[in-house]
Each structure stands twice: as C-alpha cells, then as structure tokens.
C-alpha atoms as a PDB file:
ATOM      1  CA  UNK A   1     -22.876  44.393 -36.731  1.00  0.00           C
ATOM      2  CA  UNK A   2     -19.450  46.119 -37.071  1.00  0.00           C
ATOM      3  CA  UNK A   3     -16.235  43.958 -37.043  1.00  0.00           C
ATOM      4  CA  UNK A   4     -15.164  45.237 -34.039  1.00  0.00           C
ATOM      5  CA  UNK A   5     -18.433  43.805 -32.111  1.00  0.00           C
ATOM      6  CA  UNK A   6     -17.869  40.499 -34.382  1.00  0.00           C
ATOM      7  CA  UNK A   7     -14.372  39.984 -33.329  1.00  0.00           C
ATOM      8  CA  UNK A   8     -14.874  40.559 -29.461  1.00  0.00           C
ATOM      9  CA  UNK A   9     -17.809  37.443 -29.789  1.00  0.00           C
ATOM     10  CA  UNK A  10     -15.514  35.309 -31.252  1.00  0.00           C
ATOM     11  CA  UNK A  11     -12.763  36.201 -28.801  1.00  0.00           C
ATOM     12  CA  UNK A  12     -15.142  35.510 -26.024  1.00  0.00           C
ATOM     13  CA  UNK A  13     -16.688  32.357 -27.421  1.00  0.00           C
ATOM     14  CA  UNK A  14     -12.545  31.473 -27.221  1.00  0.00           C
ATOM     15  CA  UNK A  15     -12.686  31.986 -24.034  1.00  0.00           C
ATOM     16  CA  UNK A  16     -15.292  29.840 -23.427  1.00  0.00           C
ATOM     17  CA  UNK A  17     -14.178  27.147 -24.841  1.00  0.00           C
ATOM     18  CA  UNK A  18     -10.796  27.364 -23.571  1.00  0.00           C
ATOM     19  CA  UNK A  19     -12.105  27.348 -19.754  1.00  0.00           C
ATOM     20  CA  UNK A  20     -14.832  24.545 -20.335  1.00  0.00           C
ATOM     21  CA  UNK A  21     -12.307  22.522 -22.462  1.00  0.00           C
ATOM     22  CA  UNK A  22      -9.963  23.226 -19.216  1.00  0.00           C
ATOM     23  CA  UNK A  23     -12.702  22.034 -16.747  1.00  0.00           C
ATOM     24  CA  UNK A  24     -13.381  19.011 -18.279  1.00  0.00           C
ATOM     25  CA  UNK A  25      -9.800  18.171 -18.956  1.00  0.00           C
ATOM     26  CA  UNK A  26      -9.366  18.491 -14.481  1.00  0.00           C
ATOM     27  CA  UNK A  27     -12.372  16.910 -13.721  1.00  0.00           C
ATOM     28  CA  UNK A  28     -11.719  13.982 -15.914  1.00  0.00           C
ATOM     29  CA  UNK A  29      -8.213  13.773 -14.209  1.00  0.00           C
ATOM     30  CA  UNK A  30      -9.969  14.020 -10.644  1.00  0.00           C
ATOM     31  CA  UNK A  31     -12.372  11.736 -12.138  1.00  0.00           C
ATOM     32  CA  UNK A  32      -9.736   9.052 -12.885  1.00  0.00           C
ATOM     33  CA  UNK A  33      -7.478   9.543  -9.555  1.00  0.00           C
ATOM     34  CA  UNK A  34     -10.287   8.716  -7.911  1.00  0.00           C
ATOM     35  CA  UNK A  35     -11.005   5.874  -9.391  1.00  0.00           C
ATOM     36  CA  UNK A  36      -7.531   4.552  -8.906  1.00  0.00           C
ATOM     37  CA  UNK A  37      -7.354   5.171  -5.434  1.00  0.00           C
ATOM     38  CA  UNK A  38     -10.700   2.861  -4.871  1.00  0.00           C
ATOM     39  CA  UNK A  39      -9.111   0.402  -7.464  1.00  0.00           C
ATOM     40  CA  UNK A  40      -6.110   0.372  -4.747  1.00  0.00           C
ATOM     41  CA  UNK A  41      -7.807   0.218  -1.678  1.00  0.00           C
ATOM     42  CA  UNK A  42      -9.941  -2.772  -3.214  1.00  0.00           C
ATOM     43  CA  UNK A  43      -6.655  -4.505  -4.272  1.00  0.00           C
ATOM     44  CA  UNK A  44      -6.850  -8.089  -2.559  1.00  0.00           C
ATOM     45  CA  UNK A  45      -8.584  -7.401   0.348  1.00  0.00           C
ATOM     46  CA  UNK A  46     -10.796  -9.247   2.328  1.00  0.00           C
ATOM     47  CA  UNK A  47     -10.940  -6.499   4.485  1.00  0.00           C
ATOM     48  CA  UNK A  48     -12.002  -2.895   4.769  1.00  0.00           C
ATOM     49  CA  UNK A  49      -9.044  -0.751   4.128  1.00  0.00           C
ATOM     50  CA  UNK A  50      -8.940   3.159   4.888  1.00  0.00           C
ATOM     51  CA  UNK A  51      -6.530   5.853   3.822  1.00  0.00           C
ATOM     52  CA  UNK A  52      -3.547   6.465   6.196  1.00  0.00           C
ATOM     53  CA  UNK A  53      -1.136   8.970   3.733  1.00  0.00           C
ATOM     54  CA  UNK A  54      -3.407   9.447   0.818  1.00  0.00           C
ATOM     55  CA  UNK A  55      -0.483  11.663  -1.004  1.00  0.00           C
ATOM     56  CA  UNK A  56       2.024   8.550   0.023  1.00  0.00           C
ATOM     57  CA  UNK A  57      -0.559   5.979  -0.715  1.00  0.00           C
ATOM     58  CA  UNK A  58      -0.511   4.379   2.465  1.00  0.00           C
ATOM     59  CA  UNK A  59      -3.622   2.660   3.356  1.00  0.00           C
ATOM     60  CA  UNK A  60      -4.034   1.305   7.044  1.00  0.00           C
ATOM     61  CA  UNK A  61      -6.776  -1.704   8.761  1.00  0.00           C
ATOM     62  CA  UNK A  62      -7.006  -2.670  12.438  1.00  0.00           C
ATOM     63  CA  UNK A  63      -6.555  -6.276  12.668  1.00  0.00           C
ATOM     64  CA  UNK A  64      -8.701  -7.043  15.735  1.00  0.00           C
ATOM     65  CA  UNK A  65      -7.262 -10.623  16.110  1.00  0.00           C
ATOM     66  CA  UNK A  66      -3.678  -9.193  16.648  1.00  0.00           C
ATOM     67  CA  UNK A  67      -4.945  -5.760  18.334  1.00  0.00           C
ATOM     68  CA  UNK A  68      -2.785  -4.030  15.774  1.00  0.00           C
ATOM     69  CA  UNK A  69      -2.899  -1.751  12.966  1.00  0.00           C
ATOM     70  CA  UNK A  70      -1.376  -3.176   9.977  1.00  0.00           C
ATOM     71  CA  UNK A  71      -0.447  -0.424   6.654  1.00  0.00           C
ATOM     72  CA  UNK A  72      -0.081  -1.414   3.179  1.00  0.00           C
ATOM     73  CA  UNK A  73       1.099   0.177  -0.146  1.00  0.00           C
ATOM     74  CA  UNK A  74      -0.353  -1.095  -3.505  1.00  0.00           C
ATOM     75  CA  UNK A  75       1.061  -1.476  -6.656  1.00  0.00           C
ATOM     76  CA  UNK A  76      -1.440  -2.041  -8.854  1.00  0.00           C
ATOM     77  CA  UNK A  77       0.641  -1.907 -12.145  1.00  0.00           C
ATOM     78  CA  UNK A  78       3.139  -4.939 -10.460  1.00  0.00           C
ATOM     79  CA  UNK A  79       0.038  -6.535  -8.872  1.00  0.00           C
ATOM     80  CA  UNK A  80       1.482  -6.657  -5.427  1.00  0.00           C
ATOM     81  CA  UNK A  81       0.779  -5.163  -2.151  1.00  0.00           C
ATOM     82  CA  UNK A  82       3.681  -4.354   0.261  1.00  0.00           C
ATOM     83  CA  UNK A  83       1.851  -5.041   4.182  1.00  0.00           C
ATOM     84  CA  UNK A  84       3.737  -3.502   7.497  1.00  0.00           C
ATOM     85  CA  UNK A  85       3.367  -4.210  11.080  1.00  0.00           C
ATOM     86  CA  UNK A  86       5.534  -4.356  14.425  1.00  0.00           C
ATOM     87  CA  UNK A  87       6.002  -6.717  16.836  1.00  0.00           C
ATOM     88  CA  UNK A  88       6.342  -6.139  20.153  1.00  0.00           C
ATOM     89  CA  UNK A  89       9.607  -4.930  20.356  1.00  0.00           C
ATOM     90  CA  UNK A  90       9.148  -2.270  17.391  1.00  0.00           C
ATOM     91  CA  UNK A  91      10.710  -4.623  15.037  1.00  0.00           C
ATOM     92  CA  UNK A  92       9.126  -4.479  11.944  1.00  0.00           C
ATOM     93  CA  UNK A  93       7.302  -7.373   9.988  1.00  0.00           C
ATOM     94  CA  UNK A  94       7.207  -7.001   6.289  1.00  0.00           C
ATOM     95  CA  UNK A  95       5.484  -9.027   3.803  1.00  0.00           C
ATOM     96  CA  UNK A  96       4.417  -8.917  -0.037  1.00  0.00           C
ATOM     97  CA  UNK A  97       1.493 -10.552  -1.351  1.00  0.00           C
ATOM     98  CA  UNK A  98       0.970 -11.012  -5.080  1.00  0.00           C
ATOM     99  CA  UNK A  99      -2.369 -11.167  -6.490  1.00  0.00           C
ATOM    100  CA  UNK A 100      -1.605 -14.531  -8.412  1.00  0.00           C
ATOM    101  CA  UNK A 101      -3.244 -17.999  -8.620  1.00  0.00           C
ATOM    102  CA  UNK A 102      -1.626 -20.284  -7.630  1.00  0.00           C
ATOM    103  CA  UNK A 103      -2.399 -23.875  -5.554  1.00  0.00           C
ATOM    104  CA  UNK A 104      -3.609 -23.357  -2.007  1.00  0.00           C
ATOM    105  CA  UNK A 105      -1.447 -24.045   0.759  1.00  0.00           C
ATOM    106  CA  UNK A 106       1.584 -25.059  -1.115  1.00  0.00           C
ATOM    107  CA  UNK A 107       5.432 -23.384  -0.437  1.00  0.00           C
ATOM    108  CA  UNK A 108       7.147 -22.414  -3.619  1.00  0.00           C
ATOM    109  CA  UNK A 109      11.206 -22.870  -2.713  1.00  0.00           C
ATOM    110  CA  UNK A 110      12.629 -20.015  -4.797  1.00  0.00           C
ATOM    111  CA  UNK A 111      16.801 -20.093  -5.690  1.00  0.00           C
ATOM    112  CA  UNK A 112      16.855 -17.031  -3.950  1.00  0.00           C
ATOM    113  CA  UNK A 113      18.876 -17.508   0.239  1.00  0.00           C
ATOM    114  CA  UNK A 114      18.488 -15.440   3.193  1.00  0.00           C
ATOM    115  CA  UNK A 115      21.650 -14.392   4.611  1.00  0.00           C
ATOM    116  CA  UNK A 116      22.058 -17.565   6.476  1.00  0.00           C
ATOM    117  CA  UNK A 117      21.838 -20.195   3.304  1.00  0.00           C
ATOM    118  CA  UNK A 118      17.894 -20.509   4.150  1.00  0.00           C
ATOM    119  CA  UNK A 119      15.851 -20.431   1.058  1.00  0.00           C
ATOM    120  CA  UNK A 120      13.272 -17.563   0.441  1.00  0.00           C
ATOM    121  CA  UNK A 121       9.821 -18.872   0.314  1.00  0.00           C
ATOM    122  CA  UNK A 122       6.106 -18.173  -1.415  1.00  0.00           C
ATOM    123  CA  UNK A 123       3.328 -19.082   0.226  1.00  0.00           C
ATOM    124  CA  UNK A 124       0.041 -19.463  -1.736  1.00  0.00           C
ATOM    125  CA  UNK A 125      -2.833 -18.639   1.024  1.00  0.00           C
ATOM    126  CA  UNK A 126      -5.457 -20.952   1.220  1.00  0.00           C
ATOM    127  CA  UNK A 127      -8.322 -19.237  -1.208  1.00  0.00           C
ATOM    128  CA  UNK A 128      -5.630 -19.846  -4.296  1.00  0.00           C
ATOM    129  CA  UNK A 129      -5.351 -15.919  -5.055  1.00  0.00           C
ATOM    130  CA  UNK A 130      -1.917 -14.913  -3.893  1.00  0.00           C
ATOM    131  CA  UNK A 131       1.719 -15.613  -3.249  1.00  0.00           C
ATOM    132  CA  UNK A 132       3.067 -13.826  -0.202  1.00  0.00           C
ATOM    133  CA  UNK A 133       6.690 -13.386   1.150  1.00  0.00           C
ATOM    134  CA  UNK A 134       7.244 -12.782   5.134  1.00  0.00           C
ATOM    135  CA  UNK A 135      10.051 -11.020   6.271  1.00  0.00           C
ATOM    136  CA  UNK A 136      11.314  -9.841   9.967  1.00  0.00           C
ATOM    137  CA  UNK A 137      13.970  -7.143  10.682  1.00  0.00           C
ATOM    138  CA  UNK A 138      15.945  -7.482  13.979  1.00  0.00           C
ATOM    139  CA  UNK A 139      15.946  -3.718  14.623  1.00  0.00           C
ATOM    140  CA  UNK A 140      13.630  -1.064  14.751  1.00  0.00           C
ATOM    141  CA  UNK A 141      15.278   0.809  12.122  1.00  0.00           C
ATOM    142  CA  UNK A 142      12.688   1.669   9.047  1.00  0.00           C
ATOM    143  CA  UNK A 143      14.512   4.183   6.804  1.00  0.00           C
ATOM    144  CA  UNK A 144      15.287   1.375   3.863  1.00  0.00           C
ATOM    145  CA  UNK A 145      13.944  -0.267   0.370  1.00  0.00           C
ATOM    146  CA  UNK A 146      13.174  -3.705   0.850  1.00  0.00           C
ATOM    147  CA  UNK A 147      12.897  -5.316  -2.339  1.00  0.00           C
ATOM    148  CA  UNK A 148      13.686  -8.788  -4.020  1.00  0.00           C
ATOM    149  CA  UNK A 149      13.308 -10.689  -6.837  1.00  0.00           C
ATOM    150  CA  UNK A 150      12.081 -14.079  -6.134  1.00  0.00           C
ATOM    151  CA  UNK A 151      11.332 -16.084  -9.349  1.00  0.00           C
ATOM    152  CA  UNK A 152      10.265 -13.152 -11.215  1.00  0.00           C
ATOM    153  CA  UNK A 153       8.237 -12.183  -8.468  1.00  0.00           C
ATOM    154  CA  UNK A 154       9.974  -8.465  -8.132  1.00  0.00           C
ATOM    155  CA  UNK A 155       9.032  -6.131  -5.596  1.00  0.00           C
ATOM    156  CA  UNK A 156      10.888  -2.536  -4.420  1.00  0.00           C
ATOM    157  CA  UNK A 157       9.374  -0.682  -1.051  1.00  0.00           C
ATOM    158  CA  UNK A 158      11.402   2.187   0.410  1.00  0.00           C
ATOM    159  CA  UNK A 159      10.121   2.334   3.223  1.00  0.00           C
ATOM    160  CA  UNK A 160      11.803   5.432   4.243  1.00  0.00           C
ATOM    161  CA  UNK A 161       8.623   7.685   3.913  1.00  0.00           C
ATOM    162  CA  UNK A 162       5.971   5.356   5.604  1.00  0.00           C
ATOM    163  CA  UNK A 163       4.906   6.714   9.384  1.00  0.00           C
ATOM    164  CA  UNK A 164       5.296   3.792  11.667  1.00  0.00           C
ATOM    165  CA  UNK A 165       4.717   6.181  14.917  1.00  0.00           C
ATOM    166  CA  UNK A 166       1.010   5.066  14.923  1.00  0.00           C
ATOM    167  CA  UNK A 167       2.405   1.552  15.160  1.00  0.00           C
ATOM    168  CA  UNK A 168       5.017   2.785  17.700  1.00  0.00           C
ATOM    169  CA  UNK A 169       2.017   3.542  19.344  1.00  0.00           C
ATOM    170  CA  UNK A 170      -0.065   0.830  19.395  1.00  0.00           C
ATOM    171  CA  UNK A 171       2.986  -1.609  20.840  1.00  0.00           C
ATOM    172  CA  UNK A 172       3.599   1.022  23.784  1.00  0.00           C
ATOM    173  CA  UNK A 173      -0.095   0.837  24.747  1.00  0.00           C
ATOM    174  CA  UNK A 174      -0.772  -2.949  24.452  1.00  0.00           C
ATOM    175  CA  UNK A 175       2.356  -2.976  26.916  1.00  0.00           C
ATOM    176  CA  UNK A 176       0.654  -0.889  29.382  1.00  0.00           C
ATOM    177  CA  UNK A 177      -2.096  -2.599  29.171  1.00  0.00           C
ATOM    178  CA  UNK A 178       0.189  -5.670  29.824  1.00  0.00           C
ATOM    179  CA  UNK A 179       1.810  -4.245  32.727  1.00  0.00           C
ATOM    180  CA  UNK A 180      -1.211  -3.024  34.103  1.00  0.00           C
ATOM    181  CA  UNK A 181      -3.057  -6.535  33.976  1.00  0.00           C
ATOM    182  CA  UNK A 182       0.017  -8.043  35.408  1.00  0.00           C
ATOM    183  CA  UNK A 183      -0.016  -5.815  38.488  1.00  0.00           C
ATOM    184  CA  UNK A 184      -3.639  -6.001  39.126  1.00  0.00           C
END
C-alpha cells in the first residue's frame, strides 16, 4: 500500500471518529435535558403536570376543583416551585412552595412584613413536605420579579415572560358561563 492510500485511511478513520465522538457528545446532552425536564415536571407534585412553554419552562395542570388552570416554574437547584393563577378579576395569585420537611399544619412567622406591618408567613401543608408562601396582587399587571427572602427561604420569579392569556381566558369564560346561568 502506498503512503498516499495509507494517509487518506487514517484521515478518514479521523473523520469517523470525530462525527461519532460528536454524536454521542449531542445525544448524551439530549439525553440529559430530557431527563431534567421529567425531573422538573415530577418536582412536588401530586398531580399530573404537562408542558405549557417548554423553552420557558413553564409547566401548566387544570385544577378541576377551582375550574382553572394553574402554571408553575421549577427550580430544581433552589428546590422551590413558583405556582400562578388568577382570580376572577385577572388579579394574579402567586405562591412558592419549597420542597422541605417541616411539621404539618404549622405557620412559621418569618421577620420579614408586608407593606402594611403584617408578617410574611410559611405554611407547612399537611403531608410534612413543603413550606409555601401565598401572595395576591391588586392589579392585573404581570410584567415583574417577585422574589423574597423569608428566613433563608429565597426565591426570584420574573414573571415578565410567563403567558397568562390562557388564564385570561379561562376567567372570561367561567364569567360567561356565570352570566349565562344567571339569566337562564
């Protein structure tokens, strides 16, 4: 075999290597982006969650008890999970859980005050598992970062890039449906 023939093997056994080494290297990243996307839409939940933004990593559940959607963003590194609804006047309703133990049923009074000198609460829920903050806005507007530190319990949403118009939605409908029944 002449050098020339010797050569162009080894450049093409390069190549080879270079594209599987390159296939493997993607498909382990796919690989491992999937499996943090499940991890997050197992985080804490009793419930089925489904993808609403996967590139925002919005995740969205129909809560049949309050016939309305509810979306949710989860940190997984902080342990938290930022939750989102709106009432029935578009305001929205915000709250954090952390994925904590903690006693069930029991308010933790944090040094942290609202606005009005009322103290910021944690609730543990009743399984033991989690800490969660509530909070309400009085207006409909949703282009801001909510975030706190309550006891070391630190959370940062902006919430800026969520889509609330399928909640927008939902409210305007359940009030036809209101309106309707009423007239009937």
């Amino acid at each position: 075999m002449s050098d020339k023939v010797v050569r162009n093997i080894f450049k093409n056994i390069r190549l080879l290597i270079l594209v599987v080494g390159f296939s493997a290297f993607f498909a382990f990243n796919q690989y491992e982006s999937s499996v943090l996307k499940a991890k997050e839409l197992e985080f804490a939940a009793n419930e089925e969650w489904q993808w609403f933004d996967e590139y925002e990593h919005l995740q969205i559940r129909y809560d049949s008890e309050f016939s309305k959607s509810i979306l949710r963003k989860v940190n997984l590194v902080k342990g938290y999970a930022i939750y989102a609804t709106k009432d029935n006047d578009y305001n929205l309703i915000t709250w954090v859980k952390f994925s904590v133990a903690c006693k069930p049923n029991t308010i933790l009074v944090t040094d942290e005050v609202f606005s009005n000198g009322m103290s910021k609460t944690l609730k543990c829920n009743s399984a033991g598992d989690a800490l969660t903050f509530v909070s309400k806005w009085s207006d409909s507007d949703t282009t801001f970062t909510w975030s706190d530190n309550l006891g070391g319990f630190e959370f940062s949403e902006n919430f800026t890039s969520w889509d609330f118009n399928k909640l927008n939605q939902e409210v305007t409908l359940l009030k036809l449906i209101k309106l309707h029944k009423e007239s009937s």
